[in-house]
Every structure is written in structure tokens, then in C-alpha cells.
C-alpha atoms as a PDB file:
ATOM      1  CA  UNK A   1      26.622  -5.427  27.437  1.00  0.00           C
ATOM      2  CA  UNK A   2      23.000  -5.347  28.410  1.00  0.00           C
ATOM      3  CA  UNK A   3      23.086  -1.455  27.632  1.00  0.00           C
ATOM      4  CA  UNK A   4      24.251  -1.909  24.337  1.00  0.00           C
ATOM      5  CA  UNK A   5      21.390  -4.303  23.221  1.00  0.00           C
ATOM      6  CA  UNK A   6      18.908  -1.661  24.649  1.00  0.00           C
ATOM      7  CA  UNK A   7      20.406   1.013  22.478  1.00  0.00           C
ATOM      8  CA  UNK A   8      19.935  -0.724  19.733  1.00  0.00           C
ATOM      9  CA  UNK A   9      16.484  -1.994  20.256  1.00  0.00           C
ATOM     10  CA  UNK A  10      15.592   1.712  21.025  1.00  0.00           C
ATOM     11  CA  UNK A  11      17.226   2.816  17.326  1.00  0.00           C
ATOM     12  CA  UNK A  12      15.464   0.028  15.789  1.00  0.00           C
ATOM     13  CA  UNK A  13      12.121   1.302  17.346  1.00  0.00           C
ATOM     14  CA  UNK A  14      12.719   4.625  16.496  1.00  0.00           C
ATOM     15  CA  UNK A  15      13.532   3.628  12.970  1.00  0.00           C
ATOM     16  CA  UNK A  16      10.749   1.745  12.322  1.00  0.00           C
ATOM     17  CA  UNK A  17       8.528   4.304  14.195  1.00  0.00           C
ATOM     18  CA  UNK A  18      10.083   6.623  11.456  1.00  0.00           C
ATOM     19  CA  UNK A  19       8.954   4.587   8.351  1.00  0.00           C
ATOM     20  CA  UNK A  20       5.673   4.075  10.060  1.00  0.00           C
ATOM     21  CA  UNK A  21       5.315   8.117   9.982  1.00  0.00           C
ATOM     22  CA  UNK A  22       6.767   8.187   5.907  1.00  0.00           C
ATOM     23  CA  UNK A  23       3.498   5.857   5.189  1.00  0.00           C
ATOM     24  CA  UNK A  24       1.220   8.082   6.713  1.00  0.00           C
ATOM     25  CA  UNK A  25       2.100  10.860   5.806  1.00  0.00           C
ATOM     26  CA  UNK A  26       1.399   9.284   1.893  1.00  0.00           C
ATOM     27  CA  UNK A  27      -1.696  10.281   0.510  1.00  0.00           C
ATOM     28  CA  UNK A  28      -3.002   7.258  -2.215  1.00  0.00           C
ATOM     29  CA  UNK A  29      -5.768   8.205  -4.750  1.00  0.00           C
ATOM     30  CA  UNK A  30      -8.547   5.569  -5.550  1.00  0.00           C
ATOM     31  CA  UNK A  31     -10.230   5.091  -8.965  1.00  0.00           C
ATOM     32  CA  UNK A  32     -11.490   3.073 -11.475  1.00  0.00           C
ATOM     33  CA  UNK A  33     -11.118   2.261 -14.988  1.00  0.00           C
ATOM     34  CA  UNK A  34     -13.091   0.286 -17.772  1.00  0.00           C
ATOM     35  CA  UNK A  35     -11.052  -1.721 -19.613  1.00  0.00           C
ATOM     36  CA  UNK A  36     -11.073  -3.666 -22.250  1.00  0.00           C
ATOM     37  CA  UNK A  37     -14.815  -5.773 -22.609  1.00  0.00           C
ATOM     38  CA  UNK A  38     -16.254  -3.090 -19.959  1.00  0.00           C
ATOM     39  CA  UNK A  39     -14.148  -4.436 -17.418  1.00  0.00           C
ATOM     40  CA  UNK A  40     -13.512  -2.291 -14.359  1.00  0.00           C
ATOM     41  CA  UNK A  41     -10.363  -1.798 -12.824  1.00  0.00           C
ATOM     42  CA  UNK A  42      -9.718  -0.484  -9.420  1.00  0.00           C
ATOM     43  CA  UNK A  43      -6.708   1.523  -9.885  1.00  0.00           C
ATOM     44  CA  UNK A  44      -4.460   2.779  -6.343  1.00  0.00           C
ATOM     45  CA  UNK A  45      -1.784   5.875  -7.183  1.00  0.00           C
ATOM     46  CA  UNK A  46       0.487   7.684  -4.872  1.00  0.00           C
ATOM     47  CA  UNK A  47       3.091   5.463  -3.829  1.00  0.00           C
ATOM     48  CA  UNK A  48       6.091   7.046  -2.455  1.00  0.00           C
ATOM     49  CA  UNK A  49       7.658   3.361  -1.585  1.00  0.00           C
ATOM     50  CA  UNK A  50      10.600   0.892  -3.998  1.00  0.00           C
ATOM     51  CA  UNK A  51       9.235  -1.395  -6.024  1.00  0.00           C
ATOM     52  CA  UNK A  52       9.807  -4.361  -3.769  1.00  0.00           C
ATOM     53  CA  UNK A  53       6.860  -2.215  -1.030  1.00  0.00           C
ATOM     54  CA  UNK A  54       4.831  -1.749  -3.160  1.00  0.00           C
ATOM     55  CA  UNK A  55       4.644  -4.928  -5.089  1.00  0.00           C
ATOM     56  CA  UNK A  56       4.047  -6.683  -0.839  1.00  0.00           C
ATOM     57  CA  UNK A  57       1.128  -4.318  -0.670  1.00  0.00           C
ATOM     58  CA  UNK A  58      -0.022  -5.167  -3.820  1.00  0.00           C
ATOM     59  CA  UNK A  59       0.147  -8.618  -3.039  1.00  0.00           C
ATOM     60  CA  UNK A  60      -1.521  -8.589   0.095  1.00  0.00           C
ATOM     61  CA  UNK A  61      -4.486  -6.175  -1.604  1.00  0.00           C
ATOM     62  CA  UNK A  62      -5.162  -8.873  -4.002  1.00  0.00           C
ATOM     63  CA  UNK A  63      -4.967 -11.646  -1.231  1.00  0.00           C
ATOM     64  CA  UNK A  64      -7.010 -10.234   1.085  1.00  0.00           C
ATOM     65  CA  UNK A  65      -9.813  -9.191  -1.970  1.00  0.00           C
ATOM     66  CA  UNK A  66      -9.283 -12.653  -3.923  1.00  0.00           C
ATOM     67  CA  UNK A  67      -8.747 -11.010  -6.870  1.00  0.00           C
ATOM     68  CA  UNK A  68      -6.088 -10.128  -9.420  1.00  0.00           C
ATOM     69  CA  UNK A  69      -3.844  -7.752 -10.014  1.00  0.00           C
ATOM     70  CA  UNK A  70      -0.876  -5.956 -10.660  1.00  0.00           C
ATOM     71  CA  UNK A  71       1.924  -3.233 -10.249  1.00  0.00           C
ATOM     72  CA  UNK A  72       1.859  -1.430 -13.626  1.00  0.00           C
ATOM     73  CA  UNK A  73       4.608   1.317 -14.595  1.00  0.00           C
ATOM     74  CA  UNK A  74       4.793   4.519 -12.433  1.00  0.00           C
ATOM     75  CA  UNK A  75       4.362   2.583  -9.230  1.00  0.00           C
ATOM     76  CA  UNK A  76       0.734   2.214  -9.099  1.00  0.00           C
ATOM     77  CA  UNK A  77      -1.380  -0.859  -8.518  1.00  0.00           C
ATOM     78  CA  UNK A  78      -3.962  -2.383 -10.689  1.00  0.00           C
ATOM     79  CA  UNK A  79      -6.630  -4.766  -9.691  1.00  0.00           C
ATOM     80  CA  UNK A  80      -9.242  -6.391 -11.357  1.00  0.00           C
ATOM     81  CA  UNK A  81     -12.850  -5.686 -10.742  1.00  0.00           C
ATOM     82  CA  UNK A  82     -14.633  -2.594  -8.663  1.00  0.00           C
ATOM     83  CA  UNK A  83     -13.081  -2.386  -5.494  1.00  0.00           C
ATOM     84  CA  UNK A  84     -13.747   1.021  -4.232  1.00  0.00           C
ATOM     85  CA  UNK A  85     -15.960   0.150  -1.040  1.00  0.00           C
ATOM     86  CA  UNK A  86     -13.081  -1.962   0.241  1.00  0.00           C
ATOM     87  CA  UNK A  87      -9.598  -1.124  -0.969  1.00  0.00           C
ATOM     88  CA  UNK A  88      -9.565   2.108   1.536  1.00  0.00           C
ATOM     89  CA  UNK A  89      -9.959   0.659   4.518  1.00  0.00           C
ATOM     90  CA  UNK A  90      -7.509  -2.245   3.905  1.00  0.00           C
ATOM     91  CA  UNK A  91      -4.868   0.532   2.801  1.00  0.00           C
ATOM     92  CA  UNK A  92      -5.655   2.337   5.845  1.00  0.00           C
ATOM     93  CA  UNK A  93      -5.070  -0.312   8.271  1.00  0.00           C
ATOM     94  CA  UNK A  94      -1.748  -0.808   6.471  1.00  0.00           C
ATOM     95  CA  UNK A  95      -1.254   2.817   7.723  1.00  0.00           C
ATOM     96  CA  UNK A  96      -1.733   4.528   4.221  1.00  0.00           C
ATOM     97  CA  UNK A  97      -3.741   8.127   4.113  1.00  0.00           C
ATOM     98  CA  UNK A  98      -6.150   7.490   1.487  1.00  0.00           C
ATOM     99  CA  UNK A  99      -8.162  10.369  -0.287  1.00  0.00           C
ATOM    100  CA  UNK A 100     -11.704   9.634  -1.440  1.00  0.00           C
END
């Protein structure tokens, strides 16, 4: 039985190694917007992910910058304020390819 549990944790690995290699091989675009009142908006396109990813990653983007946000139509993510300087390297240690 111990060779069956091995098998599996080697698919497993290999499965998640697999998803790991999908979200690389993404390449996210990073603007911004002025909104309404001059407001800016950092916007993040080029999701290939569901809904349910991308709305995690959201969530942790606006966690980790303590602002808000959200995941508008078309998959892409909206946060408030000017978030250039930061927003790549927090996408990249997610394991996102982000073009500047």
C-alpha cells in the first residue's frame, strides 16, 4: 500500500508543478487610470485563471497593499490608488510574469 500513496503524492506534485508552470507562463499588464475626482486606479489585466483565482489574488493584492479593490468584468483587477512601484513584485512572487 505504501507504493500506492507515493504514486499519488508524485501525481499530485506533478499536477501542481503543472499549474505552477500555467501561471508563469501568464503575462499581466500594469496600468493606471483616473477616475472619477482625479482618482487613480491601478488596474492588473491578463488573467488566464476562473473567477474564484483571480478574485484570491485580488484579495490578497489588496491585503497585502491595505487598500481597496476589486475584480471588474473581463477578469481584471481594480485597485484603488497608484500602485505601480509595488503591485509587480507582489504578482511576481505569486509566480505571475508581469510586463512593465
Amino acid at each position: 500500500m505504501a507504493g500506492n500513496d507515493d504514486d499519488l503524492d508524485d501525481l499530485l506534485d506533478e499536477l501542481d508543478s503543472q499549474g505552477d508552470l500555467e501561471t508563469s507562463q501568464q503575462v499581466l499588464s500594469i496600468r493606471t487610470e483616473s477616475r472619477r475626482y482625479d482618482k487613480p486606479v491601478t488596474i492588473v489585466e491578463g488573467f488566464d485563471l476562473s473567477k474564484a483565482e483571480i478574485e484570491s489574488t485580488a484579495s490578497d493584492l489588496k491585503s497585502a497593499l491595505g487598500t481597496g479593490g476589486t475584480v471588474a468584468d473581463g477578469g481584471r483587477i481594480e485597485l484603488q490608488g497608484d500602485h505601480r512601484d509595488r503591485v509587480p513584485e507582489l504578482l511576481r512572487e505569486r509566480g505571475f510574469n508581469v510586463r512593465e
